[in-house]
Protein backbone atom coordinates (compact mmCIF):
# COMPACT_ATOMS: atom_id res chain seq x y z
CA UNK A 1 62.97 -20.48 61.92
CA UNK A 2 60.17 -21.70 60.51
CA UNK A 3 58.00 -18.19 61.00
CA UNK A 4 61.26 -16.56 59.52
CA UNK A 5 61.19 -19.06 56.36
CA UNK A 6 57.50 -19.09 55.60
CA UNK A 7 58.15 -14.59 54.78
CA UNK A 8 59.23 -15.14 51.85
CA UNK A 9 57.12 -17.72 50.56
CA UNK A 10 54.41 -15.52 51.42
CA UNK A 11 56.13 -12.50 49.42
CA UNK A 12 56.37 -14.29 46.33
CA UNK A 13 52.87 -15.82 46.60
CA UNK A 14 51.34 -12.38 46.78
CA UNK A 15 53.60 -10.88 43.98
CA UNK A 16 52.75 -14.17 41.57
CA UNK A 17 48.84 -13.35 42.29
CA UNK A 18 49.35 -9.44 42.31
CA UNK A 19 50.77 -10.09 38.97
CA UNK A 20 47.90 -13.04 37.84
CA UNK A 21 45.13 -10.48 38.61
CA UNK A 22 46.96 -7.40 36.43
CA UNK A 23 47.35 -9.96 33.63
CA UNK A 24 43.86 -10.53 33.68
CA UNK A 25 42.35 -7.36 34.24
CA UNK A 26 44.42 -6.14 31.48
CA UNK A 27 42.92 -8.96 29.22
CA UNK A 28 39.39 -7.38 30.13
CA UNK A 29 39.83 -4.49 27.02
CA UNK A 30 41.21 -4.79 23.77
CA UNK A 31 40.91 -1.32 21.47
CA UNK A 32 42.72 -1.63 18.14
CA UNK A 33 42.76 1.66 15.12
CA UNK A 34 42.81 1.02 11.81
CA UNK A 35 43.08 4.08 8.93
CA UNK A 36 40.84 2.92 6.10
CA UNK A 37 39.13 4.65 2.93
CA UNK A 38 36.18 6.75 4.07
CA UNK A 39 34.30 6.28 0.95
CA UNK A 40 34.99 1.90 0.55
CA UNK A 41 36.15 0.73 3.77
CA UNK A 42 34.62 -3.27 4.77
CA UNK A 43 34.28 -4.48 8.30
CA UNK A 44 33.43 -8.08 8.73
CA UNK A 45 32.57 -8.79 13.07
CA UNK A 46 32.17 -12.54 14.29
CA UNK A 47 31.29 -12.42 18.45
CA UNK A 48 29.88 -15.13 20.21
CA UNK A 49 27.69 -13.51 22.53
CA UNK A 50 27.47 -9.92 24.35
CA UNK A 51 27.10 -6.91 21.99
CA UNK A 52 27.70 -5.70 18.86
CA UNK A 53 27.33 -1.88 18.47
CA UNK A 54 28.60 0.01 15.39
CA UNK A 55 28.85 3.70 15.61
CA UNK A 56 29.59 7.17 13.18
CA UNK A 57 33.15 7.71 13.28
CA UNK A 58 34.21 10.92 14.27
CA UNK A 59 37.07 10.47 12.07
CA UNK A 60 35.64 9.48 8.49
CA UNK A 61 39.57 7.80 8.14
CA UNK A 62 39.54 5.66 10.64
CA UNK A 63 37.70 2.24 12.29
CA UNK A 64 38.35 2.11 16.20
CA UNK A 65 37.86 -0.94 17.82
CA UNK A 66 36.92 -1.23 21.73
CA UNK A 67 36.19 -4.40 23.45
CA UNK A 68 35.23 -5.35 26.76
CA UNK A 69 34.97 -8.89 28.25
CA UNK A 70 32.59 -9.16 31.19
CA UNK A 71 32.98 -13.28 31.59
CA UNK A 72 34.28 -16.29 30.00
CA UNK A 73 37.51 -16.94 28.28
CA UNK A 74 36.80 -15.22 25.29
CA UNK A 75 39.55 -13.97 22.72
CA UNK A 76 39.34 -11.28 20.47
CA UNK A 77 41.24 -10.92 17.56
CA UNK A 78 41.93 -8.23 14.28
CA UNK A 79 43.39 -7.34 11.49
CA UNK A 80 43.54 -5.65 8.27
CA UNK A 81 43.88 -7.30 5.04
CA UNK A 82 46.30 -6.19 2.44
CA UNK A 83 43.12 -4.59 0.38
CA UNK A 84 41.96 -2.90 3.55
CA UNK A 85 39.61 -4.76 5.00
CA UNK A 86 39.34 -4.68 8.62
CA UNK A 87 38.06 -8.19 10.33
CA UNK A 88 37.37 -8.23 14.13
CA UNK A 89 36.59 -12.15 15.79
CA UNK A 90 35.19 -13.40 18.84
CA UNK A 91 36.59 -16.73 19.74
CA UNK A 92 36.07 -19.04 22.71
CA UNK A 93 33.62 -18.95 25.37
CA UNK A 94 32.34 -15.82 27.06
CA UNK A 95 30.66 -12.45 26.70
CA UNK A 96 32.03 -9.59 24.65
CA UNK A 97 30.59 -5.83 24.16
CA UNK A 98 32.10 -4.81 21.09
CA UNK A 99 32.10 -0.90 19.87
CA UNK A 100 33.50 -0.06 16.93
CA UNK A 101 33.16 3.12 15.19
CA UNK A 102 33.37 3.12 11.38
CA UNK A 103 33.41 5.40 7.94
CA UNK A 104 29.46 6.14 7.27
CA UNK A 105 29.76 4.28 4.25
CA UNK A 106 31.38 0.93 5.45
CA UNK A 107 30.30 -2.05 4.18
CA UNK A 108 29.16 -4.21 6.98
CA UNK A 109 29.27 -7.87 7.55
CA UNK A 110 28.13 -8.70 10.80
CA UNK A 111 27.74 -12.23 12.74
CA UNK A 112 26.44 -13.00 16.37
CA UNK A 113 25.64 -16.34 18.03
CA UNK A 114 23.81 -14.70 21.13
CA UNK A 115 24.05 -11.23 20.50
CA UNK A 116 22.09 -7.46 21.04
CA UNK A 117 23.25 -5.87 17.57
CA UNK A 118 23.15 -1.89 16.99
CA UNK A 119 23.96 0.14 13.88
CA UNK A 120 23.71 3.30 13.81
CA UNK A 121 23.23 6.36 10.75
CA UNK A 122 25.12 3.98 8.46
CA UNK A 123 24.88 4.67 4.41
CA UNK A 124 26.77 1.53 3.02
CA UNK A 125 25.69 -1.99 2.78
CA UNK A 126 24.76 -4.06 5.82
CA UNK A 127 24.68 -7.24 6.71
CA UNK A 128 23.58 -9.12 9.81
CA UNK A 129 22.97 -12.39 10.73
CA UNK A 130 21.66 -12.99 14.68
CA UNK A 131 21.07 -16.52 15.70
CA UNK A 132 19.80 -15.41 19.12
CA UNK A 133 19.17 -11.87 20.15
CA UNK A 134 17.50 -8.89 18.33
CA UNK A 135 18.94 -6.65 15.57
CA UNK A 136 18.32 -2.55 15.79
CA UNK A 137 18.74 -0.62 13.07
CA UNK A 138 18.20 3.30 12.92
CA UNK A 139 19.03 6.10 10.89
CA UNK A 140 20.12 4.01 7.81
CA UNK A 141 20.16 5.11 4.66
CA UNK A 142 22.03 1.96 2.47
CA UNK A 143 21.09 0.98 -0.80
CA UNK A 144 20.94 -2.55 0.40
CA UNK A 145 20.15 -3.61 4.10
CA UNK A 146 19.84 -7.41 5.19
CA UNK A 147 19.40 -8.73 8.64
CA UNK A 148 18.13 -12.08 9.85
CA UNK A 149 17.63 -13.12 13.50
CA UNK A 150 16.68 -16.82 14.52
CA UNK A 151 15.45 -15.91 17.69
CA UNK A 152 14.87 -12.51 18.42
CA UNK A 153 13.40 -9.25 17.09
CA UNK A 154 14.29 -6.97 14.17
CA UNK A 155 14.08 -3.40 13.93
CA UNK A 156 14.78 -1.45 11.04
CA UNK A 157 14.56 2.56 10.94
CA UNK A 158 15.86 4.22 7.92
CA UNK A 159 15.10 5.91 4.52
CA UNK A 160 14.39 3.45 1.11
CA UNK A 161 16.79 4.53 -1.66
CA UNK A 162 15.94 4.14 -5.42
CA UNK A 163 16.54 0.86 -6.64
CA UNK A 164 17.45 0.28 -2.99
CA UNK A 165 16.75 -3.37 -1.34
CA UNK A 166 16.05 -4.33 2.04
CA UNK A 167 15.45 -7.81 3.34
CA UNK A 168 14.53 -8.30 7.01
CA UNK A 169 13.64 -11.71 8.70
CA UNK A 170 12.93 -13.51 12.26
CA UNK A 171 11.63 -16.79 12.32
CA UNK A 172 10.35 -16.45 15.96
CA UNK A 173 10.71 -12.41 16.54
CA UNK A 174 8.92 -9.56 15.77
CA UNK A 175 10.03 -7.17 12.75
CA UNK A 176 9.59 -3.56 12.90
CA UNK A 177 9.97 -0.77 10.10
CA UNK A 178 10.11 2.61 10.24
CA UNK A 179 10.21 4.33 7.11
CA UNK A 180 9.68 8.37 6.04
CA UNK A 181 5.70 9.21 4.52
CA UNK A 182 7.08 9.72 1.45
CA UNK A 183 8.96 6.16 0.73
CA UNK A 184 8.48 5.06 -2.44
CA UNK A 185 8.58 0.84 -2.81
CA UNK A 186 6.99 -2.55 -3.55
CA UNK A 187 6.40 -4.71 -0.23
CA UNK A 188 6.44 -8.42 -0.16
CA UNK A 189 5.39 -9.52 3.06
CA UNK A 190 4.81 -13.10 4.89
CA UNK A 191 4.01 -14.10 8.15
CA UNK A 192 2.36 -17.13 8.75
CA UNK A 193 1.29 -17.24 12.46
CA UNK A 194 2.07 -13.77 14.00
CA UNK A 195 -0.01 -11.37 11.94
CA UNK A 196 0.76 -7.99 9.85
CA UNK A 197 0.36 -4.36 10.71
CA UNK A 198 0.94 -2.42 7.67
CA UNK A 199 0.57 0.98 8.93
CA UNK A 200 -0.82 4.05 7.71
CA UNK A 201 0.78 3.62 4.06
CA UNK A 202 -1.09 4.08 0.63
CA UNK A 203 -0.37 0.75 -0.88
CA UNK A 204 -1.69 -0.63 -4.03
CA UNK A 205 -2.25 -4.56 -3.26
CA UNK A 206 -1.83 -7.04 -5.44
CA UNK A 207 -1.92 -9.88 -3.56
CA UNK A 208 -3.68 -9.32 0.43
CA UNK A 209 -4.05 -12.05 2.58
CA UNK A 210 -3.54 -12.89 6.39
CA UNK A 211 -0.33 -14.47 5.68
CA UNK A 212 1.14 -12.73 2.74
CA UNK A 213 1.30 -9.14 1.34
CA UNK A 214 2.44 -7.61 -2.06
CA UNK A 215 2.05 -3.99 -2.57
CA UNK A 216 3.07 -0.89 -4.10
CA UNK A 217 3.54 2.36 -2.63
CA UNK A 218 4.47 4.99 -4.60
CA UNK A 219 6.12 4.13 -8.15
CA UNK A 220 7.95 0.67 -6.18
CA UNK A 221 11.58 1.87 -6.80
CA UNK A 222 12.97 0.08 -3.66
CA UNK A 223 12.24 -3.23 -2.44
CA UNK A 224 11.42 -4.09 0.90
CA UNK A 225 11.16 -8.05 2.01
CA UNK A 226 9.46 -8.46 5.46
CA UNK A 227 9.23 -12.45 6.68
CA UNK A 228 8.82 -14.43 9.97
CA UNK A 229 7.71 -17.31 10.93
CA UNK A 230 6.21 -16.98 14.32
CA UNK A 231 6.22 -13.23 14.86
CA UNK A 232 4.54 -10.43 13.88
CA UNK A 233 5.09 -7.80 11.17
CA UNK A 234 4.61 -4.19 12.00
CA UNK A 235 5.37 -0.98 9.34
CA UNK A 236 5.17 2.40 11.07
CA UNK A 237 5.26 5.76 9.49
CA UNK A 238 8.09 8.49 10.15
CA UNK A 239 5.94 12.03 9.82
């Protein structure tokens, strides 16, 4: 009786966890669409740690949202505003890859605690804020770019625009730019333990020291701000 008894109980334990593990698995993604103005759309990302990558959109109309949770408890949330802007947030503990593609010309707002953040060919305003992990930024061409990482490199690979500015700090990381032989702007440039490589660039100092930099090259129409603390400060040249 009690072999005959114990079936059932044995049935419904395997359907409950059958139906624990498809809950959870399913709680592993989140993807979320959003049609938005191709020419003013804003995205503002909050994660806690894991990745933030923002891509080209394929469709200029639209911001697609994928997410992926490797560990943790971790929540993600969004939603549109009634003015359009789109705001994607990381809460609780864990480790989310986030990949959103976006409008060219989004404005950016990005936040990570203990992130890897990637943006890609983008031509609005960006802003990025790292508190542990190292910023990447290639093919930009904004008219205003800042990104600051506590702990961990930043790269920046892009064009200077007229009247453009571009701010880019680390207090213990290396900083990296990679700007076109013809880019025309005045450098101000500190670091105060790591050391400066300025590159092959024509610059017209006014102030040259181990520590800090002010230059010209060119007529100075953008402005690029280079700083760390502990790093190092390196400027290549795009041929």
């Amino acid at each position: 009786m009690s072999r005959n008894h114990g079936l059932p109980t044995l049935s419904l334990f395997l359907a409950l966890a059958v139906g624990i593990f498809s809950t959870t698995a399913s709680a592993q993604t989140f993807n979320r669409t959003y049609a938005v103005s191709p020419d003013s759309a804003d995205l503002e990302v909050v994660n806690q740690a894991g990745t933030i990558r923002i891509l080209p959109g394929g469709n200029v109309g639209k911001i697609v949202i994928n997410a992926r949770m490797s560990e943790g408890e971790a929540k993600v949330d969004a939603a549109q505003s009634a003015q359009g802007k789109v705001t994607v947030q990381v809460t609780g503990r864990g480790t989310v890859d986030l990949e959103i593609t976006a409008p060219l010309a989004t404005n950016l707002d990005l936040l990570c605690f203990k992130c890897t953040m990637l943006v890609t060919n983008a031509t609005g305003p960006v802003h990025a804020r790292n508190t542990d992990g190292q910023i990447l930024l290639s093919g930009i061409r904004s008219p205003r770019v800042e990104a600051h990482s506590t702990k961990g490199n930043v790269s920046f690979g892009g064009e200077t625009l007229p009247s453009g500015n571009y701010t880019l700090k680390s207090f213990s990381g290396r900083v990296d730019v990679t700007l076109p032989s013809g880019a025309d702007f005045k450098l101000s440039a500190s670091s105060y333990r790591g050391g400066m490589d300025l590159g092959p660039f024509a610059f017209r100092f006014d102030k040259q020291s181990d520590q800090l930099v002010e230059a010209m090259c060119g007529a100075g129409r953008a402005t690029v701000s280079v700083w760390t603390q502990e790093g190092s400060i390196h400027l290549h040249r795009k041929p």
